[in-house]
Each structure stands twice: as structure tokens, then as C-alpha cells.
C-alpha atoms as a PDB file:
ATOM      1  CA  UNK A   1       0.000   0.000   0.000  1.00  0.00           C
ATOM      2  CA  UNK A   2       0.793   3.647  -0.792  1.00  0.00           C
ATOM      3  CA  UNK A   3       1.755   5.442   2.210  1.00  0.00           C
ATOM      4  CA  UNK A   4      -0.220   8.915   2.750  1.00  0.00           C
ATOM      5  CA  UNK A   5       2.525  10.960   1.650  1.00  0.00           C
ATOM      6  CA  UNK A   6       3.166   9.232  -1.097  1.00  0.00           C
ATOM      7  CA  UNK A   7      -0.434  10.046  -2.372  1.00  0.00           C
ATOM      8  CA  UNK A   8      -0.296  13.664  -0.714  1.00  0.00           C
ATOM      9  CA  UNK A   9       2.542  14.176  -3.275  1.00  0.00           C
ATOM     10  CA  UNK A  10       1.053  12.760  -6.212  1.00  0.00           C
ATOM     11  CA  UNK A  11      -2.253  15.296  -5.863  1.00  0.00           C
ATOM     12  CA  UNK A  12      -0.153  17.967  -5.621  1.00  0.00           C
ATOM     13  CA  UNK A  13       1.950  17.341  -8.442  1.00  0.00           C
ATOM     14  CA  UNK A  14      -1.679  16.758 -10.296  1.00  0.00           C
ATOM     15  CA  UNK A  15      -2.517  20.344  -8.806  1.00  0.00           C
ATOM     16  CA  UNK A  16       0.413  22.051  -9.729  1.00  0.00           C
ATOM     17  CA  UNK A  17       0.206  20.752 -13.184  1.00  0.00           C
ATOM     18  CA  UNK A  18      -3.190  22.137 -13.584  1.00  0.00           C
ATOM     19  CA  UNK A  19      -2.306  24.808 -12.240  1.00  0.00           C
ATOM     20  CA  UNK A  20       0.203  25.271 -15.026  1.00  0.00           C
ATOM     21  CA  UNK A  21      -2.288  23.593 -17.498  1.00  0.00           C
ATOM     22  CA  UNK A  22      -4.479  26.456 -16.607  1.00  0.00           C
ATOM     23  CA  UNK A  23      -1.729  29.420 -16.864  1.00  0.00           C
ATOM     24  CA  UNK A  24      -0.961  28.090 -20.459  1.00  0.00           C
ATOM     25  CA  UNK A  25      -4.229  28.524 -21.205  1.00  0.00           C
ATOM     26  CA  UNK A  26      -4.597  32.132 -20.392  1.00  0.00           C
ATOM     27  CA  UNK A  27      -1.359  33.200 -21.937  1.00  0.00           C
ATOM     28  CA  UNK A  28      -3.209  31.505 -25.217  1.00  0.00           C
ATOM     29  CA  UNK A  29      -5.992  33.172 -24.786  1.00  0.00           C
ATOM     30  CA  UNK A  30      -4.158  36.682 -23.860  1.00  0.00           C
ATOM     31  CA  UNK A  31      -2.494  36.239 -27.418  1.00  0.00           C
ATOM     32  CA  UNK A  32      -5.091  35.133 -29.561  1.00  0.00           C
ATOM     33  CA  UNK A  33      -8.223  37.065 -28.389  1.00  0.00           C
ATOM     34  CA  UNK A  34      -6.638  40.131 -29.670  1.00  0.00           C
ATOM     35  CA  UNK A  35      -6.020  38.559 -33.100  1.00  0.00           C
ATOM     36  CA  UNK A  36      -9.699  37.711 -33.162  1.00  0.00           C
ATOM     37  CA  UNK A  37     -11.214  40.764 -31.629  1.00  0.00           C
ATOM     38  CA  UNK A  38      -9.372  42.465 -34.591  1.00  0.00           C
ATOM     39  CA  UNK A  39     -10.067  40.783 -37.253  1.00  0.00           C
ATOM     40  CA  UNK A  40     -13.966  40.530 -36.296  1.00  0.00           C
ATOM     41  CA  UNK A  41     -13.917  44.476 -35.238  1.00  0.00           C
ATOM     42  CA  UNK A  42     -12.870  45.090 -39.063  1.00  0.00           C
ATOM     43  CA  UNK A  43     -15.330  42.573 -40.776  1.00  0.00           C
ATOM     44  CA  UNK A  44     -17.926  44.516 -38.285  1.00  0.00           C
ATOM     45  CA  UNK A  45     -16.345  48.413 -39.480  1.00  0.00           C
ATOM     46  CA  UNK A  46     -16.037  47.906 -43.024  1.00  0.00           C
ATOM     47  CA  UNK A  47     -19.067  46.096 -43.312  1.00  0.00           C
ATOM     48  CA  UNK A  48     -20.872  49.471 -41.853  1.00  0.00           C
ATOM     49  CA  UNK A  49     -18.570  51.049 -44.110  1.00  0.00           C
ATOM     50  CA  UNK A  50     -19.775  49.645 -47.181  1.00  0.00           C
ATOM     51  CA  UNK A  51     -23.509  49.728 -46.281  1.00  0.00           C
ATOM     52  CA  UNK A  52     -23.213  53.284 -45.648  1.00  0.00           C
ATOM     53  CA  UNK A  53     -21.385  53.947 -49.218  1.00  0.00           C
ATOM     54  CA  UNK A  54     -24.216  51.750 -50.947  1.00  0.00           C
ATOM     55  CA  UNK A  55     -27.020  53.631 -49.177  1.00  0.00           C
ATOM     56  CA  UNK A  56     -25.474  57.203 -49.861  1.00  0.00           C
ATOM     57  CA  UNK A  57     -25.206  55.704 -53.910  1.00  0.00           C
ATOM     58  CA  UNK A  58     -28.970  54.496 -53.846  1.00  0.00           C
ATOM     59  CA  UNK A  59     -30.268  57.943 -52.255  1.00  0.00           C
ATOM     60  CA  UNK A  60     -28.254  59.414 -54.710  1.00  0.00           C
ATOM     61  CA  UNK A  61     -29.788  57.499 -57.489  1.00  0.00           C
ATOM     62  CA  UNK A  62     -33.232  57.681 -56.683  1.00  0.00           C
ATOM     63  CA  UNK A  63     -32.605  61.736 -55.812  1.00  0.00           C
ATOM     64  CA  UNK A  64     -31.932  61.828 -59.656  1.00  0.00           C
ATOM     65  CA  UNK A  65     -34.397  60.352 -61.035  1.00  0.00           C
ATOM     66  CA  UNK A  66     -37.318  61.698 -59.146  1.00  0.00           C
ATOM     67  CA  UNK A  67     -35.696  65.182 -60.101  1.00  0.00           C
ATOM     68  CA  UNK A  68     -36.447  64.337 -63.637  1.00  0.00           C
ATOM     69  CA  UNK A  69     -39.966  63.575 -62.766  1.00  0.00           C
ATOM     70  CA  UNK A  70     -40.434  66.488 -60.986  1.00  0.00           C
ATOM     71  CA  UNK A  71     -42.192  69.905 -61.938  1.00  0.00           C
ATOM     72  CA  UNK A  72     -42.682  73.042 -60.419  1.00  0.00           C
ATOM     73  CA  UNK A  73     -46.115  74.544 -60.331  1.00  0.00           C
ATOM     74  CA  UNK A  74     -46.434  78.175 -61.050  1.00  0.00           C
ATOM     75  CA  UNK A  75     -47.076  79.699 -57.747  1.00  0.00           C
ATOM     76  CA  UNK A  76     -49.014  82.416 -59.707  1.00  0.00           C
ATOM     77  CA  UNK A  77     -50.943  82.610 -63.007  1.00  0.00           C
ATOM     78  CA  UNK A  78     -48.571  82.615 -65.650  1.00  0.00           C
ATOM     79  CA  UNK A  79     -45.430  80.383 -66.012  1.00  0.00           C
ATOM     80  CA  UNK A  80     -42.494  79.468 -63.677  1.00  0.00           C
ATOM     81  CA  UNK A  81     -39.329  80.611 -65.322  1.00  0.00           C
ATOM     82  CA  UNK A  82     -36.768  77.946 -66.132  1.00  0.00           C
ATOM     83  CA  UNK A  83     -34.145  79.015 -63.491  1.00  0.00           C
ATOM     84  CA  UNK A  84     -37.168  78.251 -60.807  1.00  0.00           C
ATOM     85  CA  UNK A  85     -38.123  75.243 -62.500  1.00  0.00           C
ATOM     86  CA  UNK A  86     -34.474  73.611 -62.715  1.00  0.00           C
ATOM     87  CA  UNK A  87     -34.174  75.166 -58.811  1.00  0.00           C
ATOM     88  CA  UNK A  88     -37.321  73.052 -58.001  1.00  0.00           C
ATOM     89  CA  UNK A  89     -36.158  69.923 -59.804  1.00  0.00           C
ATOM     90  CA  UNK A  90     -32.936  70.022 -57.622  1.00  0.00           C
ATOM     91  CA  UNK A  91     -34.361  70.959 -54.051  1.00  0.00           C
ATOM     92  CA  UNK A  92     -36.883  68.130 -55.002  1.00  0.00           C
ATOM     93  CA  UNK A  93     -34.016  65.131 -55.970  1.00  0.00           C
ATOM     94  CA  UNK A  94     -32.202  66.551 -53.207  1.00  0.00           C
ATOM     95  CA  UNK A  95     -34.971  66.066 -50.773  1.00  0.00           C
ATOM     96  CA  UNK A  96     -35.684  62.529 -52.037  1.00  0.00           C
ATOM     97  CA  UNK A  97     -32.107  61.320 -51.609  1.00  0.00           C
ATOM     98  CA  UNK A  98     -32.286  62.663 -47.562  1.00  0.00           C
ATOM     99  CA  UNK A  99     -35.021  61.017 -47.088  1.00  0.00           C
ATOM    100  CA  UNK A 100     -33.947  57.562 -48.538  1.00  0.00           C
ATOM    101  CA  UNK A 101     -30.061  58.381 -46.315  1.00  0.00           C
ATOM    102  CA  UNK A 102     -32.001  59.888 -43.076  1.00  0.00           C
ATOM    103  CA  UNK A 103     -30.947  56.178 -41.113  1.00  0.00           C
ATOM    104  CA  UNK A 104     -27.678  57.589 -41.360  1.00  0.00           C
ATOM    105  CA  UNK A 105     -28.910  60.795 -38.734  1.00  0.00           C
ATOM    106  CA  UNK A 106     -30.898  58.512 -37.123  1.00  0.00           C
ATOM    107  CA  UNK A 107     -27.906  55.688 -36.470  1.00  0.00           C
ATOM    108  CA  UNK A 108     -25.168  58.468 -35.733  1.00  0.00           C
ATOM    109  CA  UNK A 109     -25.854  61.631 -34.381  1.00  0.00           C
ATOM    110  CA  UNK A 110     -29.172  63.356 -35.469  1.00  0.00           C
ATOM    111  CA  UNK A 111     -27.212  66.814 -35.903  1.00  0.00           C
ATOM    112  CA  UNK A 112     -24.535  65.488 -38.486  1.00  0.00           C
ATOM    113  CA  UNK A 113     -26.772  63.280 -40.823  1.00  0.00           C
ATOM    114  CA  UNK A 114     -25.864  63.395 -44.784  1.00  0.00           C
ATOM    115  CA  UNK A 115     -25.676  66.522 -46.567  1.00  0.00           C
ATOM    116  CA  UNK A 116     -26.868  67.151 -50.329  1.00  0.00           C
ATOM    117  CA  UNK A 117     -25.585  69.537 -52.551  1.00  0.00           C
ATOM    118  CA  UNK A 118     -27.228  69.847 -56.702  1.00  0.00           C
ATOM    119  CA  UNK A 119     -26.527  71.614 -59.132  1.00  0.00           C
ATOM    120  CA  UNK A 120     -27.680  72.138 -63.393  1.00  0.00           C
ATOM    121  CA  UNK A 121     -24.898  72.214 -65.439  1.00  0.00           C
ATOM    122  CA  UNK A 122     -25.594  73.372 -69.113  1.00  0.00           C
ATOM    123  CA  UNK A 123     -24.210  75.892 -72.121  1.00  0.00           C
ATOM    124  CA  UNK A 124     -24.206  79.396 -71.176  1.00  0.00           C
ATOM    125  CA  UNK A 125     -27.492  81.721 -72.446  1.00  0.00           C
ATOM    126  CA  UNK A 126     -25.705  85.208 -73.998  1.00  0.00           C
ATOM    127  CA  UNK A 127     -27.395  88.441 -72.972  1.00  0.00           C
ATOM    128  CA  UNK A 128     -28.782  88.169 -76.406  1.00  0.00           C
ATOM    129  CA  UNK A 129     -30.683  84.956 -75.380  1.00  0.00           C
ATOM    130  CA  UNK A 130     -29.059  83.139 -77.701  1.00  0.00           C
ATOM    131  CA  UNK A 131     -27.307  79.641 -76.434  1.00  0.00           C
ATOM    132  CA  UNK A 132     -23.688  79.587 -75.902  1.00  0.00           C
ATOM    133  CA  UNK A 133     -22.919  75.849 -76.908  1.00  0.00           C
ATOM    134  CA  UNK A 134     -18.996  76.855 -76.640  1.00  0.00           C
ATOM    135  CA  UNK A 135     -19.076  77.593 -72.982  1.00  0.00           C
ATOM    136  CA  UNK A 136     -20.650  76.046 -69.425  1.00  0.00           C
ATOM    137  CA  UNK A 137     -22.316  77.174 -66.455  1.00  0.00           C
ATOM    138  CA  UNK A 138     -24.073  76.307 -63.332  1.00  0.00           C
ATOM    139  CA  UNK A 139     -27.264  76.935 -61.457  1.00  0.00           C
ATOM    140  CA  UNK A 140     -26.357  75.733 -58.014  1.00  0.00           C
ATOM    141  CA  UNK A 141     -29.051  74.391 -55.436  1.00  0.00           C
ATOM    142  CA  UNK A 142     -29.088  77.494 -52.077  1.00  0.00           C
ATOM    143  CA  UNK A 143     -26.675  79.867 -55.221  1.00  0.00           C
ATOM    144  CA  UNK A 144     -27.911  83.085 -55.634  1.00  0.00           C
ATOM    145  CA  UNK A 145     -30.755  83.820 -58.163  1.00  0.00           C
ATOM    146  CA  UNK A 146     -30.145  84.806 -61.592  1.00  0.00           C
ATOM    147  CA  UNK A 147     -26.170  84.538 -61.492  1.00  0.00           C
ATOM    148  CA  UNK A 148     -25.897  82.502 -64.159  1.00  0.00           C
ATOM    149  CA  UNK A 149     -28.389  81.778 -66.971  1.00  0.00           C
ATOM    150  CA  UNK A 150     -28.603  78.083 -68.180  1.00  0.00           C
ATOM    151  CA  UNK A 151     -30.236  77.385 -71.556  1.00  0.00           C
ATOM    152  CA  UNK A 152     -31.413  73.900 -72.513  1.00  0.00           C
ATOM    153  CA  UNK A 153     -31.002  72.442 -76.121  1.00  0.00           C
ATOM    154  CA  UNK A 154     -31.829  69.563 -77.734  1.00  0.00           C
ATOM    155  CA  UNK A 155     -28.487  69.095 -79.455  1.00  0.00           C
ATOM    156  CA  UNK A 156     -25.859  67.148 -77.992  1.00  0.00           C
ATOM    157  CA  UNK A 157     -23.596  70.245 -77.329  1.00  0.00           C
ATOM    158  CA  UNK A 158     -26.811  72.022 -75.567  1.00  0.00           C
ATOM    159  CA  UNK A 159     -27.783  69.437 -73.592  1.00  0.00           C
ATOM    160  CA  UNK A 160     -28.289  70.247 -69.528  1.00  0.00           C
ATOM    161  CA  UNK A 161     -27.427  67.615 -66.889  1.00  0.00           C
ATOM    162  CA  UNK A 162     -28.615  67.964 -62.940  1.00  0.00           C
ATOM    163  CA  UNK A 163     -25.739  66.529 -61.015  1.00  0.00           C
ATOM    164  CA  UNK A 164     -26.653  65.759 -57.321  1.00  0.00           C
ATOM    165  CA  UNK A 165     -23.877  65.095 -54.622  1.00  0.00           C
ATOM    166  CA  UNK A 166     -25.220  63.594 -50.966  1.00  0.00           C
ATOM    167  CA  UNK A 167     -21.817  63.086 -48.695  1.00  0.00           C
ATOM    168  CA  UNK A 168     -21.837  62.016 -44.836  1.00  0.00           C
ATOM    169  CA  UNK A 169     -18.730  62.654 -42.122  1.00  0.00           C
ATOM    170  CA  UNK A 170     -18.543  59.156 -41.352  1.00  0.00           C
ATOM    171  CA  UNK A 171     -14.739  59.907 -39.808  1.00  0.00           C
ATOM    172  CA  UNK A 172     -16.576  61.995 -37.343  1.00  0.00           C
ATOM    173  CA  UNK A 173     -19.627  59.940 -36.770  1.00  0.00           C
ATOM    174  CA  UNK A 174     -18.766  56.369 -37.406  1.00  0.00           C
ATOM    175  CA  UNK A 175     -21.447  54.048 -36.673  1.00  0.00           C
ATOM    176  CA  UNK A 176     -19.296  51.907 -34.697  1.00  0.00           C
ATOM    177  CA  UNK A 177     -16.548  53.795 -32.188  1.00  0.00           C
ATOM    178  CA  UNK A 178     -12.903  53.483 -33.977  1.00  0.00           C
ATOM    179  CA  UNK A 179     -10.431  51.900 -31.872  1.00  0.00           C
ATOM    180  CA  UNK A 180      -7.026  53.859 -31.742  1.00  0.00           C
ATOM    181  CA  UNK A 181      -4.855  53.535 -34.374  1.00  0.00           C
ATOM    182  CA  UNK A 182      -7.739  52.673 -36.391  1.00  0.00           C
ATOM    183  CA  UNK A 183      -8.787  56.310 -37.661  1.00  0.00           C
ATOM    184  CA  UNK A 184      -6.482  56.453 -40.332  1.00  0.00           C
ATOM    185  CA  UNK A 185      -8.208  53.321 -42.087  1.00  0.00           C
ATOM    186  CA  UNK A 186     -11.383  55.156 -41.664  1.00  0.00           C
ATOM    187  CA  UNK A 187     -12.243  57.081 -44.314  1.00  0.00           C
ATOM    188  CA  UNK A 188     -13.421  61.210 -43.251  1.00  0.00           C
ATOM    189  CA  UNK A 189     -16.019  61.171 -45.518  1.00  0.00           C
ATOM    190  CA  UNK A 190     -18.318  58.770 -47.781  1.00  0.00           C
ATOM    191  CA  UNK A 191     -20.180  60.435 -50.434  1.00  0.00           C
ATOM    192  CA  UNK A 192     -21.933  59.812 -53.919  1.00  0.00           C
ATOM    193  CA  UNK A 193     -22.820  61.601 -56.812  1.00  0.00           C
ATOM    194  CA  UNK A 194     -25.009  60.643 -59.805  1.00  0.00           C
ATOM    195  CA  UNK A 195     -25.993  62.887 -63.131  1.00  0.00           C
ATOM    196  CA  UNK A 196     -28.782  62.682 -65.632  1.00  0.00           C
ATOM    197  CA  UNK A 197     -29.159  64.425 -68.428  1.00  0.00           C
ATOM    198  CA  UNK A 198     -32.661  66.839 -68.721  1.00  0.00           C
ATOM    199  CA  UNK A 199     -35.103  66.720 -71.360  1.00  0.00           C
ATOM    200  CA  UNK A 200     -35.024  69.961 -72.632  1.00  0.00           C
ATOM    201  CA  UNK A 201     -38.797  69.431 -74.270  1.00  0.00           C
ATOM    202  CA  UNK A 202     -39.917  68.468 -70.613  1.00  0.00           C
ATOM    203  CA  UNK A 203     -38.156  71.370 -69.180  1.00  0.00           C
ATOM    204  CA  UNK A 204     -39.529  73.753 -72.086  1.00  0.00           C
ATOM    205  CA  UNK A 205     -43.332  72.413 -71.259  1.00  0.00           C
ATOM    206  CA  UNK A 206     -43.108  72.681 -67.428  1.00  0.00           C
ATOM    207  CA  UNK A 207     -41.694  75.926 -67.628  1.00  0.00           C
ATOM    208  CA  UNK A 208     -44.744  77.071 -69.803  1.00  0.00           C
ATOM    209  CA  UNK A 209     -47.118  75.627 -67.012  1.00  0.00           C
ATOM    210  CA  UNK A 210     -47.331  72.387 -68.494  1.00  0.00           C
ATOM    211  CA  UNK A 211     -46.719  69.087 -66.054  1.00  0.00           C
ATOM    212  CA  UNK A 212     -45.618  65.924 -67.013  1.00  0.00           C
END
């Protein structure tokens, strides 16, 4: 038969190598968690990323089209001008692509949601009102009235395009918090920006008090 110490020793050597079993363990899981907590925490950040980008791209899209859908009804009797009725067919895509981002202000911070900027970009009208097919300019959505005058064609060379622009700080406001040393692989700002090219027949009609 064993004696007692005999058998007192052989537990503890069992104990102690648990006991070292057990500290081998959590230096495995010290150096590997990181690892994984990485690798997961940028599957997780770039996935946000990406749906973010897509969503900003889709409001974008959809704020396009329903700008060339769009019409402006004379507020008065008589017609809306052209410059209003361009104006309206921006602040209208641009209102449609908020509302299909407004997630964004309503997963981040409700203060900094996506921003959208439009403009119409088309030859030049000369103070003759004849169209300028050799030179470009602007009507830009919030711009000043009447700054530059914007005539439509139906040739290729006089053709207008509305060219909407929806961005959102997502350095500033990430949907998930960035870890440090992370920032720099975040990007400052995800935006989108889509153009379409304006019938100049629609635009001619709705700016006689037509609709579509």
C-alpha cells in the first residue's frame, strides 16, 4: 500500500500541473483574443462602411431620377421661369435622396446626418438669349438667383445635366466607435454623386405651365 505521503505528493503534483495547465491557457488566450477581436472588429467596421457607401449611392440614385420627374407649379398665373423650374427639380431630388439616407442621422448623431448639394450644369445663355454651346455654367441648389443663366437644347452640345452630390462625415460619426490607431483606415467622408441628363422638351413644357 501507498503510504499517505506518497499520495499527498502525487495530488499535488496533479494540482500544480493544472495549475500550469491552466496558466498556459490564459497566456493563449491573452495572445489570440486580440487577433480575433481584430479581425472581427474590421469585418464589423467595413461592413458598416460599405452599407453606408451603398445607401449614400442608392439615395443618390433615386434623388436623380425623381428630379427628372419632378415639376414646379407656377405659384401664380402665368409660367415658372426655367431658373425656378431647374431650382425646383434640384431641391426636389435633393430632398428625395435625404429622405432615402435619413438612417444615417438617425444611427449616428441626429445633428450630423448626410448633406446634399445639386446643381444644373448646361451651355451658357448670352445676354442676347441666344445659347452659348462653346461655354458652361451652373445653377447651383441654395446659389444666388439669376447669377448665371442656363439654356437647354436639344443638341448634344446644348444638352443640360442635374448633377446631385449627398456626402456624410462618417470619420466623425462612425457608426461603430474606432479603436485607436484605427482612424487612419477610416475614411473622413463617404459620399456619392449621380448625373442625368434633362429633357429639354420636358423642361420647355413645365416651364410654360405644363406638367408631365
Amino acid at each position: 500500500m501507498r503510504s499517505n505521503s506518497a499520495v499527498d505528493g502525487t495530488v499535488g503534483l496533479r494540482a500544480n500541473g493544472r495549475r500550469r495547465q491552466d496558466g498556459v491557457y490564459a497566456l493563449e488566450f491573452a495572445l489570440i483574443f486580440p487577433i480575433f477581436f481584430a479581425l472581427f472588429y474590421g469585418v464589423l467596421s467595413f461592413g458598416l462602411i460599405f452599407t453606408v457607401q451603398q445607401s449614400l449611392t442608392l439615395a443618390a440614385e433615386d434623388g436623380a431620377r425623381a428630379s427628372l420627374r419632378y415639376f414646379l407649379p407656377p405659384a401664380a398665373p402665368g409660367a415658372a421661369s426655367l431658373e425656378q423650374q431647374l431650382l425646383g427639380r434640384l431641391q426636389h431630388g435633393c430632398d428625395v435622396a435625404m429622405a432615402r439616407a435619413s438612417w444615417l442621422g438617425q444611427a449616428g448623431v441626429a445633428s450630423s446626418g448626410p448633406a446634399c448639394t445639386a446643381m444644373v450644369e448646361g451651355p451658357c445663355v448670352r445676354p442676347d438669349g441666344s445659347v452659348d454651346s462653346s461655354s458652361r455654367c451652373t445653377i447651383q441648389l441654395g446659389g444666388a438667383a439669376g447669377v448665371a443663366a442656363v439654356g437647354c437644347g436639344s443638341a448634344a452640345s446644348e444638352q443640360c445635366s442635374a448633377i446631385l452630390h449627398i456626402s456624410y462625415p462618417y470619420g466623425a460619426h462612425p457608426l461603430v466607435p474606432t479603436l485607436p490607431g484605427m482612424a487612419l483606415l477610416v475614411p473622413r467622408v463617404l459620399a456619392a454623386k449621380t448625373s442625368v441628363t434633362l429633357d429639354p422638351g420636358t423642361l420647355q413644357l413645365a416651364a410654360a405651365g405644363g406638367g408631365i
